[in-house]
C-alpha atoms as a PDB file:
ATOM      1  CA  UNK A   1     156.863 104.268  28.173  1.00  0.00           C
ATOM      2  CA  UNK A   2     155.063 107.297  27.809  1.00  0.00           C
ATOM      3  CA  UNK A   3     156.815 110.232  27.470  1.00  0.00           C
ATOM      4  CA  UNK A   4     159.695 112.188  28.487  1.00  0.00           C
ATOM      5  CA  UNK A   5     159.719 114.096  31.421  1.00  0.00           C
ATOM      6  CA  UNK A   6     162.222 117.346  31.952  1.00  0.00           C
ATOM      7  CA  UNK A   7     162.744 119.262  35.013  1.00  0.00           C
ATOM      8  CA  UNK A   8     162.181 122.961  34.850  1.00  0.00           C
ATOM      9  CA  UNK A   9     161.703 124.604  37.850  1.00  0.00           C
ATOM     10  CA  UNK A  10     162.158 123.005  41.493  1.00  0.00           C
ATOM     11  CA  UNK A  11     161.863 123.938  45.165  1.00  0.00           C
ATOM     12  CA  UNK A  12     161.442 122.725  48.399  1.00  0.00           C
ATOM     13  CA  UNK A  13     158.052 120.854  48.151  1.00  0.00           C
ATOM     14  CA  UNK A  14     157.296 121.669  44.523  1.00  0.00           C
ATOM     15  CA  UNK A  15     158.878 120.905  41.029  1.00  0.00           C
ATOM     16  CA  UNK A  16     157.226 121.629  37.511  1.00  0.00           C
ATOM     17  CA  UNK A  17     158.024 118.989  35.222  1.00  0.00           C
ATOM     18  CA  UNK A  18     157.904 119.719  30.572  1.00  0.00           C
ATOM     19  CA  UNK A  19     156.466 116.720  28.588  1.00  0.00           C
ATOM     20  CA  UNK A  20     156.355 118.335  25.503  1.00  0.00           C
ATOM     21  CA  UNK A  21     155.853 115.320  23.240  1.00  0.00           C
ATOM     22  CA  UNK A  22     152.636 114.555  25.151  1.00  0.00           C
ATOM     23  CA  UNK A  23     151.532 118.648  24.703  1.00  0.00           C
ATOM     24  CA  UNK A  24     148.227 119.003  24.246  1.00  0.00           C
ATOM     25  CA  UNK A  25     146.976 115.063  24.852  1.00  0.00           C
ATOM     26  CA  UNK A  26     144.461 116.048  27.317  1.00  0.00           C
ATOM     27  CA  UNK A  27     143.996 112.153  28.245  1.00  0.00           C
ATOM     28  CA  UNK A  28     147.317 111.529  29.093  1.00  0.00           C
ATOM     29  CA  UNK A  29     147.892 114.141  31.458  1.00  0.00           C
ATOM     30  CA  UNK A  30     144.832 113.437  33.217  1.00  0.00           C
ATOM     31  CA  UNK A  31     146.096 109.406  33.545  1.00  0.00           C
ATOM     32  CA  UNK A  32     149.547 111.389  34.829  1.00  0.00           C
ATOM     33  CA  UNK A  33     147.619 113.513  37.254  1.00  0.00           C
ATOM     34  CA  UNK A  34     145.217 110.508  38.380  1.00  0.00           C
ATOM     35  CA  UNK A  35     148.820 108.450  38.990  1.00  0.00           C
ATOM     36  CA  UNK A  36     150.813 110.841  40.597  1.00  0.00           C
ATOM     37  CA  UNK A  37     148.060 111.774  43.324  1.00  0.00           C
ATOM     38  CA  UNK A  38     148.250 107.681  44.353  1.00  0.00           C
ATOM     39  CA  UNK A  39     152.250 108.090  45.232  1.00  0.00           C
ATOM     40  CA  UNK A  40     153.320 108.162  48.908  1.00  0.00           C
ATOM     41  CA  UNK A  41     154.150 112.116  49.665  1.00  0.00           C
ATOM     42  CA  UNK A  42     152.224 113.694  46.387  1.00  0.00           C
ATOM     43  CA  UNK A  43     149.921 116.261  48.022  1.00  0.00           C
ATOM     44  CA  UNK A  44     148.893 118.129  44.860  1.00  0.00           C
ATOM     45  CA  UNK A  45     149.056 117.530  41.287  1.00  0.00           C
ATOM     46  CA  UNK A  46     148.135 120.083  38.774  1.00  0.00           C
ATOM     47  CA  UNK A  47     148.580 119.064  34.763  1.00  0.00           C
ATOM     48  CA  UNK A  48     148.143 121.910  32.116  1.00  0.00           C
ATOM     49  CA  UNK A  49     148.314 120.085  28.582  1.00  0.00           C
ATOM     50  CA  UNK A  50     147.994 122.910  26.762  1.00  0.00           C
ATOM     51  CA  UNK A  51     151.422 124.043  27.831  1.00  0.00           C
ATOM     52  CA  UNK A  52     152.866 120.625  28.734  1.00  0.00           C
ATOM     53  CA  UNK A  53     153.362 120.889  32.113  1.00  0.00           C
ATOM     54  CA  UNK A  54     153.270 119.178  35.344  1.00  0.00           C
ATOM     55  CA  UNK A  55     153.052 120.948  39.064  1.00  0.00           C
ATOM     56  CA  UNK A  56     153.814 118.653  41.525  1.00  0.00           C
ATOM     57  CA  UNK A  57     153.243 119.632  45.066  1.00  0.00           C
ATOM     58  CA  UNK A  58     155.035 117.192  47.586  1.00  0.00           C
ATOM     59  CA  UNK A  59     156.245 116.533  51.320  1.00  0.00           C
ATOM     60  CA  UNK A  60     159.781 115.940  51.952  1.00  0.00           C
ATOM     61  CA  UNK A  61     163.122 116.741  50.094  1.00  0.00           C
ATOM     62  CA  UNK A  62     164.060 113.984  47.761  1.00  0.00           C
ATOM     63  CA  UNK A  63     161.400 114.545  44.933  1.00  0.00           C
ATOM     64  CA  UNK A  64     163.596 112.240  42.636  1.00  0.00           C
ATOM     65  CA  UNK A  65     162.614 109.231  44.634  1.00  0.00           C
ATOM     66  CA  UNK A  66     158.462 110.262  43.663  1.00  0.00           C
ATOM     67  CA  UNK A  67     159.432 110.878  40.111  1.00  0.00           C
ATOM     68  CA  UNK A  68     161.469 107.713  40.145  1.00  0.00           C
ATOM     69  CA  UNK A  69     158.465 105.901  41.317  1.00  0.00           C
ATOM     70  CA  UNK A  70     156.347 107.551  38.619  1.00  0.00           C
ATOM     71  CA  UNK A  71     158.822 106.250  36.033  1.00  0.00           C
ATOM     72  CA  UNK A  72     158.797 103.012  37.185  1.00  0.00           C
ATOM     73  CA  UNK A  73     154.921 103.101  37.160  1.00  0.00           C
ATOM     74  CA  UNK A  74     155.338 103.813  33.157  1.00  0.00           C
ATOM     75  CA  UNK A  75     153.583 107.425  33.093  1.00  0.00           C
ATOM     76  CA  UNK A  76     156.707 108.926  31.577  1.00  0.00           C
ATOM     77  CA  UNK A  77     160.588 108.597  31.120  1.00  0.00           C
ATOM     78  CA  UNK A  78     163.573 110.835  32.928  1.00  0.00           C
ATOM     79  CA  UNK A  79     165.335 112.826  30.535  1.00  0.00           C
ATOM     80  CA  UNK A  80     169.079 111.930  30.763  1.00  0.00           C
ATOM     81  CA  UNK A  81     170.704 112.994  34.282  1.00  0.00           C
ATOM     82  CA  UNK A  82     167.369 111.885  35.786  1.00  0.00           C
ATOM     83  CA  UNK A  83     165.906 115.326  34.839  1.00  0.00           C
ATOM     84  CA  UNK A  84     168.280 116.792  36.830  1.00  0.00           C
ATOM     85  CA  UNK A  85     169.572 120.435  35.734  1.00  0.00           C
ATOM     86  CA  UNK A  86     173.224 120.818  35.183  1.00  0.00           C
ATOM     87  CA  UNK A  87     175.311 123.629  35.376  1.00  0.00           C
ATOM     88  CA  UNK A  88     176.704 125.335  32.636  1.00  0.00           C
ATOM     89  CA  UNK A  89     180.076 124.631  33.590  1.00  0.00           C
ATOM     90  CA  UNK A  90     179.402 120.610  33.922  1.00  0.00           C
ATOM     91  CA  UNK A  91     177.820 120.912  30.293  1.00  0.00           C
ATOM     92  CA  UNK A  92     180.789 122.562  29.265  1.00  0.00           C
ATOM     93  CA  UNK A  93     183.094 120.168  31.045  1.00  0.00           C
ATOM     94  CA  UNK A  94     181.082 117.132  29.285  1.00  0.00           C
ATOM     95  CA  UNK A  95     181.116 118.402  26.042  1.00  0.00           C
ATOM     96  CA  UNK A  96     184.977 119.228  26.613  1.00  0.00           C
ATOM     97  CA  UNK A  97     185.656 115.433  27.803  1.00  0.00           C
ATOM     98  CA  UNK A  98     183.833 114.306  24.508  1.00  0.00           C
ATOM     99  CA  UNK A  99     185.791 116.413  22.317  1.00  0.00           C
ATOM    100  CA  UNK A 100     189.096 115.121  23.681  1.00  0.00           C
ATOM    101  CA  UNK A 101     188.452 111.612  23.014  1.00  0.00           C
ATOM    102  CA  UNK A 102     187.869 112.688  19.407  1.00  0.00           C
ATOM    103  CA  UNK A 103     191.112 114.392  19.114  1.00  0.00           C
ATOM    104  CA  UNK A 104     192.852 111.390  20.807  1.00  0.00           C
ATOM    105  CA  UNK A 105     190.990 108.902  18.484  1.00  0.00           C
ATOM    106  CA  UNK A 106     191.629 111.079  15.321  1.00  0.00           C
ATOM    107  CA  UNK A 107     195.332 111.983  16.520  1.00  0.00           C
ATOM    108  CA  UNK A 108     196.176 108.364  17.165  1.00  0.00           C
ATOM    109  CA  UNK A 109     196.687 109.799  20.577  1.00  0.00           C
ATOM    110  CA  UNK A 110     199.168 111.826  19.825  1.00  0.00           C
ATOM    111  CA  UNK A 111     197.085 115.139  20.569  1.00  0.00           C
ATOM    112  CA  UNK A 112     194.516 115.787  23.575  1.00  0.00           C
ATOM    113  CA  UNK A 113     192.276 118.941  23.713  1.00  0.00           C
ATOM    114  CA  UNK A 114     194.836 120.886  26.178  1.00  0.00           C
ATOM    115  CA  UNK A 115     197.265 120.360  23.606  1.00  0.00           C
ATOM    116  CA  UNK A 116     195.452 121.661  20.716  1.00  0.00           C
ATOM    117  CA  UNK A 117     193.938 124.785  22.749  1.00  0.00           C
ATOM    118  CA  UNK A 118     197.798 125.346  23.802  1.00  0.00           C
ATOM    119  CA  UNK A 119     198.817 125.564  20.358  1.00  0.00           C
ATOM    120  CA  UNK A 120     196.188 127.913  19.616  1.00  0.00           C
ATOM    121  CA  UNK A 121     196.541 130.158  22.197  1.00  0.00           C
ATOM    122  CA  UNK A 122     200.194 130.179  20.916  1.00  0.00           C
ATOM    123  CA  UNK A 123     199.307 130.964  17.329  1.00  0.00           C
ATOM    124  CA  UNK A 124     196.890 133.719  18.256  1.00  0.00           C
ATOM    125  CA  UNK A 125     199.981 135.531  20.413  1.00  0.00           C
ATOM    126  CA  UNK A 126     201.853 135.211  17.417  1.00  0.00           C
ATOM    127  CA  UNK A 127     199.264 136.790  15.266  1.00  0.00           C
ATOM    128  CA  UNK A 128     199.070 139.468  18.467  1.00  0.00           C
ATOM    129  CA  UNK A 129     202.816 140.269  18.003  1.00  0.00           C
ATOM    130  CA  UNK A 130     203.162 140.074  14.566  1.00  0.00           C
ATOM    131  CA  UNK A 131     200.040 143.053  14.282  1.00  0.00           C
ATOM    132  CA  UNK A 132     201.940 144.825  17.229  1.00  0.00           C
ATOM    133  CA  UNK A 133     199.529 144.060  19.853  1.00  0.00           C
ATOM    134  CA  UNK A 134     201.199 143.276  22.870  1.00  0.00           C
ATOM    135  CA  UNK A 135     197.795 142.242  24.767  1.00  0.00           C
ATOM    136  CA  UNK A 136     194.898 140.317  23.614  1.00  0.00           C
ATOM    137  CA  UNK A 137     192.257 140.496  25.868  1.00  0.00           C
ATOM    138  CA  UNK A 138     189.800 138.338  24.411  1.00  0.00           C
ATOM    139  CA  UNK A 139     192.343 135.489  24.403  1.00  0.00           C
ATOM    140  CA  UNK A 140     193.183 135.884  27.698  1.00  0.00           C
ATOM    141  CA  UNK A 141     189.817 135.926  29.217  1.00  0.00           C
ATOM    142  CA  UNK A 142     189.084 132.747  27.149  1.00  0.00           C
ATOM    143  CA  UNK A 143     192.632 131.217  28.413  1.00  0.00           C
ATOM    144  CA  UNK A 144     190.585 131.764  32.229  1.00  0.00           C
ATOM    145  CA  UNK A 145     187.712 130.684  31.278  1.00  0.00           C
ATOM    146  CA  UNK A 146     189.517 127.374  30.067  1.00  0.00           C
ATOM    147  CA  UNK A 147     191.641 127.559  33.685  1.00  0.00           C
ATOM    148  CA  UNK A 148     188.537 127.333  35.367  1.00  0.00           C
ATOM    149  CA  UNK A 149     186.633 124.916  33.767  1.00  0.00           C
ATOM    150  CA  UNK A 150     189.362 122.734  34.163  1.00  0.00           C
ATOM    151  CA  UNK A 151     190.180 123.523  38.225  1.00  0.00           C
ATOM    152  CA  UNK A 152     186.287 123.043  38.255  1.00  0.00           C
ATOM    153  CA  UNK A 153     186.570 119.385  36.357  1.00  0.00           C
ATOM    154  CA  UNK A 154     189.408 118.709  38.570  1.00  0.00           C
ATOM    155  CA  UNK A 155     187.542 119.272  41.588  1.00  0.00           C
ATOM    156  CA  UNK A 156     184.406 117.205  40.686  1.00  0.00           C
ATOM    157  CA  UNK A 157     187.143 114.016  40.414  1.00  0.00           C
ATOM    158  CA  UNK A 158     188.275 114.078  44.055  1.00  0.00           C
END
């Protein structure tokens, strides 16, 4: 496969696509622009190697199925999540989910990530009282932030 394709901006009838370890090879975006013109729906197709990028212009909603068709035809490879963008919050949530089966494999399972963060939020009041601070702010905006990343996650299941 050629190479690998990232969403960065997308609406209605148009998405720009980064291939930025094709930038500047002139022939292949002109084989990707030649391609992408021959798929069912492409109306436009404007390639800039220079800056890596890809303008699609297209009819209909579901541009995944014409990039998916583009993949298949070998001019370049999805980035993971099919090149979709993810929120910050699913990163987050990911990246969470990771880090508790680390703690779970390095704990024996003993410990999970809510367990850990509970004991730290603990130790930091502690260290609050103990300095005569009956509020901490900063831990209790990052004690919501954690709430609602984890409603969020919880949602996403059902």
């Amino acid at each position: 496969m050629n190479g690998t394709a990232h969403v960065s901006h997308r609406v209605a009838g148009r998405v720009r696509l980064r291939i930025a370890d094709r930038r500047g090879d002139v022939d292949y975006f002109t084989q990707v622009a030649r391609e992408l013109s021959k798929i069912a729906r492409v109306s436009r197709v404007e390639c800039n190697p220079a800056t890596c990028s890809v303008l699609l212009i297209h009819e209909g909603d579901d541009v995944f199925q014409i990039l998916e068709s583009a993949q298949q035809a070998g001019l370049f490879r999805l980035a993971p999540n099919g090149g979709r963008k993810t929120t910050m919050v699913q990163r987050a949530g990911t990246g969470l989910k990771e880090l508790d089966s680390r703690v779970k494999t390095l704990t024996g399972g003993d410990l999970d990530i809510r367990s850990v963060i509970l004991g730290g939020f603990v130790a930091m009041g502690v260290v609050q009282l103990s300095r005569g601070h009956i509020m901490g702010p900063a831990v209790t905006l990052f004690w919501y932030a954690y709430q609602l990343m984890a409603k969020s996650a919880d949602a996403e299941k059902k």
